[in-house]
N, C-alpha and C. Protein backbone atom coordinates (compact mmCIF):
# COMPACT_ATOMS: atom_id res chain seq x y z
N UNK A 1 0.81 -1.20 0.00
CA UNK A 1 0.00 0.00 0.00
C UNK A 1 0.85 1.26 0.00
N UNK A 2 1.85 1.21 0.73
CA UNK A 2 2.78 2.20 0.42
C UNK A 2 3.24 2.91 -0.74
N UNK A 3 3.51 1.84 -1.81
CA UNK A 3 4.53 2.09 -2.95
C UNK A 3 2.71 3.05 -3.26
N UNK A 4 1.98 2.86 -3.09
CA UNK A 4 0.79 4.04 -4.01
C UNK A 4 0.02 4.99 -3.69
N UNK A 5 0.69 5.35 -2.28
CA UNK A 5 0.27 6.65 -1.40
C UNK A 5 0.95 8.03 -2.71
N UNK A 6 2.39 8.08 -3.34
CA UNK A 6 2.28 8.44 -3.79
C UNK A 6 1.42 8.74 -5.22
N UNK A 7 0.73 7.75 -5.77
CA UNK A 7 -0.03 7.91 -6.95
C UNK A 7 -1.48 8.79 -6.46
N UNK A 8 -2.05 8.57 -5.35
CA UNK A 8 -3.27 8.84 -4.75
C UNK A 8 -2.95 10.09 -4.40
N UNK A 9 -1.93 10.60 -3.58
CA UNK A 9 -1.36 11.73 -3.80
C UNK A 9 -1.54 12.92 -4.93
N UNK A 10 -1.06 12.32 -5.80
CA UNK A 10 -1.03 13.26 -7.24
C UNK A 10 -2.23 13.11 -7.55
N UNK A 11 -2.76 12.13 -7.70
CA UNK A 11 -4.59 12.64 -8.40
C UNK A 11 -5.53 13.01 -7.44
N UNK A 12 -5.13 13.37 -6.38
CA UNK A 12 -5.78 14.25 -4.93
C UNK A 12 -5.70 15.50 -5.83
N UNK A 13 -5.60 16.19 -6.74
CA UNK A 13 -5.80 17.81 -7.19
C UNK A 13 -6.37 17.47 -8.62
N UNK A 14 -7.32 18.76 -8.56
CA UNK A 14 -8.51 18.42 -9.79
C UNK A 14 -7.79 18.30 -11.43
N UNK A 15 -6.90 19.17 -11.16
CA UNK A 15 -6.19 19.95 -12.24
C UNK A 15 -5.26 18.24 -12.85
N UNK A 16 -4.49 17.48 -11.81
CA UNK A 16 -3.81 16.42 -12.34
C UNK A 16 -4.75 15.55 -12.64
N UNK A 17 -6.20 15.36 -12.11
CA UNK A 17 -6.95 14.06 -12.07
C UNK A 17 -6.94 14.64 -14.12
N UNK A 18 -7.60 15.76 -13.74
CA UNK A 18 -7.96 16.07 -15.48
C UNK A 18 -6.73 15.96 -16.28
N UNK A 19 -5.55 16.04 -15.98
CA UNK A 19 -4.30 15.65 -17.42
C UNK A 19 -3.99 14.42 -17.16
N UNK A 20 -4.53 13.48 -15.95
CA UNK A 20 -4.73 12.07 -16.31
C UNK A 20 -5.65 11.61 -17.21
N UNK A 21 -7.23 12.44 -17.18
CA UNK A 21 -8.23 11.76 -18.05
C UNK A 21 -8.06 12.03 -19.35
N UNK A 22 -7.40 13.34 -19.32
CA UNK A 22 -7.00 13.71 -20.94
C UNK A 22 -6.07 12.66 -21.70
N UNK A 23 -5.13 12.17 -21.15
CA UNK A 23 -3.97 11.66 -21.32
C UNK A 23 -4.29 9.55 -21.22
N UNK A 24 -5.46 9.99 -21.11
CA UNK A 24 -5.98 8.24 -21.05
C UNK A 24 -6.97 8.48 -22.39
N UNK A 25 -7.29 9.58 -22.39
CA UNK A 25 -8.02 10.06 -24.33
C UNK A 25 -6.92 9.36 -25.56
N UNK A 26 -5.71 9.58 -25.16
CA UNK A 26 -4.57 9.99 -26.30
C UNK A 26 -3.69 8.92 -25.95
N UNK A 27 -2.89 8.64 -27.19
CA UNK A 27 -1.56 7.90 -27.12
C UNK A 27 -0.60 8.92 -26.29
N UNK A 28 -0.45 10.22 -26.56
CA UNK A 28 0.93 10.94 -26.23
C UNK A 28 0.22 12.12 -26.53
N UNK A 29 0.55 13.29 -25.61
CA UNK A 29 0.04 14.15 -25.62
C UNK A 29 1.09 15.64 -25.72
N UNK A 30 1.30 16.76 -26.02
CA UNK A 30 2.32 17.32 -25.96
C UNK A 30 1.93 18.72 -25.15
N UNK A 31 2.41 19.59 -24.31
CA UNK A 31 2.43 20.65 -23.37
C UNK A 31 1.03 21.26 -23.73
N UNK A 32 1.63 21.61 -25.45
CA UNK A 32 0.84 22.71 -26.08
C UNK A 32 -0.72 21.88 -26.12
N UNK A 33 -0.39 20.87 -26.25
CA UNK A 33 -1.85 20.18 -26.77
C UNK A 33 -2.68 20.12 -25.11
N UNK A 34 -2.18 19.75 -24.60
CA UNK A 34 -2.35 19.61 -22.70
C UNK A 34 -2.93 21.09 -22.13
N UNK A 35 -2.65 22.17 -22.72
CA UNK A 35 -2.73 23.14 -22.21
C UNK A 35 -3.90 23.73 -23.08
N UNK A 36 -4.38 23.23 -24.38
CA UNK A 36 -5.22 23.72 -25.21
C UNK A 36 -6.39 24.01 -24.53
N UNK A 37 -7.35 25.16 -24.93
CA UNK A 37 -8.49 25.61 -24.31
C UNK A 37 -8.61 25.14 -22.95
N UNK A 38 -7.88 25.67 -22.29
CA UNK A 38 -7.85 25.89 -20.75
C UNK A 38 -7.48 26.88 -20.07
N UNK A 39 -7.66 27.64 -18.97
CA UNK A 39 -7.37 28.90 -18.48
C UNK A 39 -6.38 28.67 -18.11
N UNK A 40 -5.31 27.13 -17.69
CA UNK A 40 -4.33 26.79 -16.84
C UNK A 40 -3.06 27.60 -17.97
N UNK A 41 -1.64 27.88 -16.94
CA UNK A 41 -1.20 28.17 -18.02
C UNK A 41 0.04 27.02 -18.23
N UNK A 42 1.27 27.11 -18.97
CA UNK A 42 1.79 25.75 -19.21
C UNK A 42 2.51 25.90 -17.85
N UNK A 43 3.28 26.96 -17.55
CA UNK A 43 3.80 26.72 -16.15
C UNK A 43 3.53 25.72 -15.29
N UNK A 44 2.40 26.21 -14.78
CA UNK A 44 1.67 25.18 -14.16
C UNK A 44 1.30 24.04 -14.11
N UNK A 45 0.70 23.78 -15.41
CA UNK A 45 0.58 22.36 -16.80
C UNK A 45 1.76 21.36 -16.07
N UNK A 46 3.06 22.26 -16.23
CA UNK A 46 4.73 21.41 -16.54
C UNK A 46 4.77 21.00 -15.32
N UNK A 47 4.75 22.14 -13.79
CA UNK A 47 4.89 21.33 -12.42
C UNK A 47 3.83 20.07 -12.00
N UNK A 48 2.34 20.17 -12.63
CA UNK A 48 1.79 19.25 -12.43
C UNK A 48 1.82 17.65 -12.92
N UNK A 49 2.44 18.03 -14.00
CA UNK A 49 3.13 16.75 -15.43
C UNK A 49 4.36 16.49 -14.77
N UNK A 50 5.08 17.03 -13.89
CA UNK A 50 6.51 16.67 -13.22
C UNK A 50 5.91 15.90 -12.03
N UNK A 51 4.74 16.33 -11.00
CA UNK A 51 4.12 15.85 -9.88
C UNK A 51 3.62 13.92 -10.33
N UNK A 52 2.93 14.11 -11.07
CA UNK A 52 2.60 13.06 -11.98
C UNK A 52 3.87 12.07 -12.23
N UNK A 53 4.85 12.62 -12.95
CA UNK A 53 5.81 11.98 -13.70
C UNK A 53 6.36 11.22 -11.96
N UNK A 54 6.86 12.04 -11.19
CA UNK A 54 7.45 11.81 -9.95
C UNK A 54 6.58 10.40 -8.90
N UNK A 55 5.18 10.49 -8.92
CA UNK A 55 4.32 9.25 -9.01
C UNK A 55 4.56 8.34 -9.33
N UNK A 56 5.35 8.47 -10.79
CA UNK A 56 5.29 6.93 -11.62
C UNK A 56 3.53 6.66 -12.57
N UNK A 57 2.95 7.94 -12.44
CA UNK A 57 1.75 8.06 -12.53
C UNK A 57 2.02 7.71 -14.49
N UNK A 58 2.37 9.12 -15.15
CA UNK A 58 2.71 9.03 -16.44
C UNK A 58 4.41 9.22 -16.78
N UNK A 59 4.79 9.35 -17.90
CA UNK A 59 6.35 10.12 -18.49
C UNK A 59 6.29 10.57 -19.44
N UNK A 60 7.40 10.87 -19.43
CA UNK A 60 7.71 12.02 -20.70
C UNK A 60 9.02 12.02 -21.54
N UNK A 61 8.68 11.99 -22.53
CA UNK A 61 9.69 11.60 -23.29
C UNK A 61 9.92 12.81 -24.32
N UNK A 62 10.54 12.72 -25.05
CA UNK A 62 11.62 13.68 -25.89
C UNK A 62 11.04 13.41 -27.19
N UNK A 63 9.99 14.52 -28.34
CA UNK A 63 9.67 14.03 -29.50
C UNK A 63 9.97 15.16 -30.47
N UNK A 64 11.25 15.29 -30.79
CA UNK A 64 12.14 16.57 -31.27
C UNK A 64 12.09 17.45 -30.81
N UNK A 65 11.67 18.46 -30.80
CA UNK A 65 11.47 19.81 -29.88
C UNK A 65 10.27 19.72 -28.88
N UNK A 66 9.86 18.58 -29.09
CA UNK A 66 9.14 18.34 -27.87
C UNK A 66 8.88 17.48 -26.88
N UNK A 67 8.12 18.03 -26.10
CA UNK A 67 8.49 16.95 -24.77
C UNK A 67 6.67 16.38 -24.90
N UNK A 68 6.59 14.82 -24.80
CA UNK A 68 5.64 14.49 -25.33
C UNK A 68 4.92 13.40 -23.44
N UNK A 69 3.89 13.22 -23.09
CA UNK A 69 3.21 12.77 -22.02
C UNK A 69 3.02 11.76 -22.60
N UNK A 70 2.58 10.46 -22.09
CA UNK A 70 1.88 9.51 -21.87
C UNK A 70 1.46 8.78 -20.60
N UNK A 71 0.17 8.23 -20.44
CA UNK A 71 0.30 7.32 -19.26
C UNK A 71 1.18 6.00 -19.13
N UNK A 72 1.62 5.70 -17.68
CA UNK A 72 2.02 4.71 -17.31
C UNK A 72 1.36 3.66 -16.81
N UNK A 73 1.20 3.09 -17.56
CA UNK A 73 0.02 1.73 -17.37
C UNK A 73 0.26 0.53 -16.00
N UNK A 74 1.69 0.56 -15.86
CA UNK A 74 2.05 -0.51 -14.69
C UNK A 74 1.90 0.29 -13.54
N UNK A 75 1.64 1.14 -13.36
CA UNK A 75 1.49 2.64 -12.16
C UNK A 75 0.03 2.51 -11.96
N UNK A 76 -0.76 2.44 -13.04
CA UNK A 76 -2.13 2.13 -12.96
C UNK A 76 -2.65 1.33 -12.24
N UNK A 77 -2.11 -0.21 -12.62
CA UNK A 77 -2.33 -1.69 -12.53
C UNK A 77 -2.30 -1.80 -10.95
N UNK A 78 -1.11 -1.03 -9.89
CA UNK A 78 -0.67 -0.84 -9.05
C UNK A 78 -1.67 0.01 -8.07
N UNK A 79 -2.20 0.76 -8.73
CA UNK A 79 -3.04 1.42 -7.92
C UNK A 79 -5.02 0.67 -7.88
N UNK A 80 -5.01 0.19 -8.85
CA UNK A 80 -6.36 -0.47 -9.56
C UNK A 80 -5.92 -1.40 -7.98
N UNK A 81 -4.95 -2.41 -7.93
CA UNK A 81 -4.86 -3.59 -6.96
C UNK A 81 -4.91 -3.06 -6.02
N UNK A 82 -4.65 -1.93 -5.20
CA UNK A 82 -4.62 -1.49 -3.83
C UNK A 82 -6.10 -0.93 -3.39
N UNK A 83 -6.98 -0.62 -4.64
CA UNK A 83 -8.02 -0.02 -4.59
C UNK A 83 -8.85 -1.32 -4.08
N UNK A 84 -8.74 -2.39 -4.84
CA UNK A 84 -9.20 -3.69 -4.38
C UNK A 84 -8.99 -4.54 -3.80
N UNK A 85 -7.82 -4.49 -2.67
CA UNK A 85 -7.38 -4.51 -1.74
C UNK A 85 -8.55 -4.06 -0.88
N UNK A 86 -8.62 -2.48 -0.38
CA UNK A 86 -9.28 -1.76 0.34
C UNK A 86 -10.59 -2.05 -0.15
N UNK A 87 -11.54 -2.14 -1.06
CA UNK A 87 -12.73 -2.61 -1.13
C UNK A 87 -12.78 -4.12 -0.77
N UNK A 88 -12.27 -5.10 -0.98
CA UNK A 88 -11.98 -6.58 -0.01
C UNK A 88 -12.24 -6.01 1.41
N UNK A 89 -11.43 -5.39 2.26
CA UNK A 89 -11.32 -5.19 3.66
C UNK A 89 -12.70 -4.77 3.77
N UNK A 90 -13.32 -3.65 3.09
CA UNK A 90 -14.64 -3.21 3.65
C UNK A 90 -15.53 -4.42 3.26
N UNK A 91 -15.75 -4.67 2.04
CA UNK A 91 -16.74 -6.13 2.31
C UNK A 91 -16.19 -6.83 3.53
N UNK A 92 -15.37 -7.21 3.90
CA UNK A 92 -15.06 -8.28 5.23
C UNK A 92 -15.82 -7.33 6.65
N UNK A 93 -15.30 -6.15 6.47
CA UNK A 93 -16.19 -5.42 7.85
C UNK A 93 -17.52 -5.27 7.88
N UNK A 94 -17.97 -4.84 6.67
CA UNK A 94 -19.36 -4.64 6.68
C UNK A 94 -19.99 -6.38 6.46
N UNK A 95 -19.53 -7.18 6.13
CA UNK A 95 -20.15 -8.65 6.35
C UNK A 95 -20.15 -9.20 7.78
N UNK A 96 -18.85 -8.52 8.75
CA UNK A 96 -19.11 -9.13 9.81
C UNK A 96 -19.95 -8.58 10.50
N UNK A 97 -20.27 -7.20 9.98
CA UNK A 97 -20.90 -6.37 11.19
C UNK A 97 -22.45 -6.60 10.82
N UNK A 98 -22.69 -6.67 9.16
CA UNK A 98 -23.90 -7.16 9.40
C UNK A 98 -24.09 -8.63 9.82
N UNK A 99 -23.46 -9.67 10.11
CA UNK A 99 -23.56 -10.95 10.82
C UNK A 99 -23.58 -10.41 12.70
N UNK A 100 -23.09 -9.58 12.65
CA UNK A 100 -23.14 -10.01 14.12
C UNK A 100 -24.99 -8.71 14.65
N UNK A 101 -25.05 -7.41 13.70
CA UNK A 101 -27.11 -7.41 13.71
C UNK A 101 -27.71 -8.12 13.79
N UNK A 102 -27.56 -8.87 12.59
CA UNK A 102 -28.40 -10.05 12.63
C UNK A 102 -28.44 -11.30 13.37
N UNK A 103 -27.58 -11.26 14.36
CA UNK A 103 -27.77 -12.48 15.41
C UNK A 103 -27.74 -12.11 16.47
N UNK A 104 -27.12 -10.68 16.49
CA UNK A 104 -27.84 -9.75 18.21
C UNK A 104 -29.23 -10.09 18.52
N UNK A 105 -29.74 -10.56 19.77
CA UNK A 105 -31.10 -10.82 20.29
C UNK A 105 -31.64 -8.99 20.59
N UNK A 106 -32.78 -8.88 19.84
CA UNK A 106 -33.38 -7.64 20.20
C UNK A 106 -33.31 -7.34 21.51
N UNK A 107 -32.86 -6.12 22.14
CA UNK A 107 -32.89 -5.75 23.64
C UNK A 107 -34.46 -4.78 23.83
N UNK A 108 -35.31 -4.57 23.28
CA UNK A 108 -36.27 -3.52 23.29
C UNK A 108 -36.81 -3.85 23.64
């Protein structure tokens, strides 16, 4: 669970959840294209795409003069399993707790 505190981290802010969903639209995405019709400006764009990158969330690679995004799919896979992890644990609590309502003798 550890190794994905940081991924949960980075898509904790609205702004990265959205250049994740954009970036799950597209093979590879580039600053300019990332930044298209949005009030954000790239500044910002770049520290949040570095926040991300630093996750293991997506990367970035080099596509001549540009620096091009994609998601990281094994970063995904990683976080998908911990998510279902933690939904396992709550079915187990909420099954015991409704087993033990339902065999409490009414006190009323």
């Amino acid at each position: 669970m550890a190794d994905t505190a940081p991924i949960f981290a980075a898509l904790g802010d609205e702004t990265r959840l959205g250049l994740v969903a954009r970036l799950a639209r597209a093979d590879t995405l580039s600053i300019a294209q990332l930044t298209e019709k949005t009030p954000v400006t790239r500044q910002a764009v770049q520290r949040d795409l570095e926040v991300l990158e630093e996750a293991g969330r997506i990367r970035g690679t080099r596509g001549g003069r540009e620096h091009l995004w994609q998601l990281e799919p094994a970063r995904l896979a990683l976080a998908q399993r911990s998510l279902a992890q933690i939904s396992s644990w709550w079915d187990e609590k909420l099954a015991a707790l409704k087993e033990k309502v339902e065999t409490e003798p009414d006190t009323k």
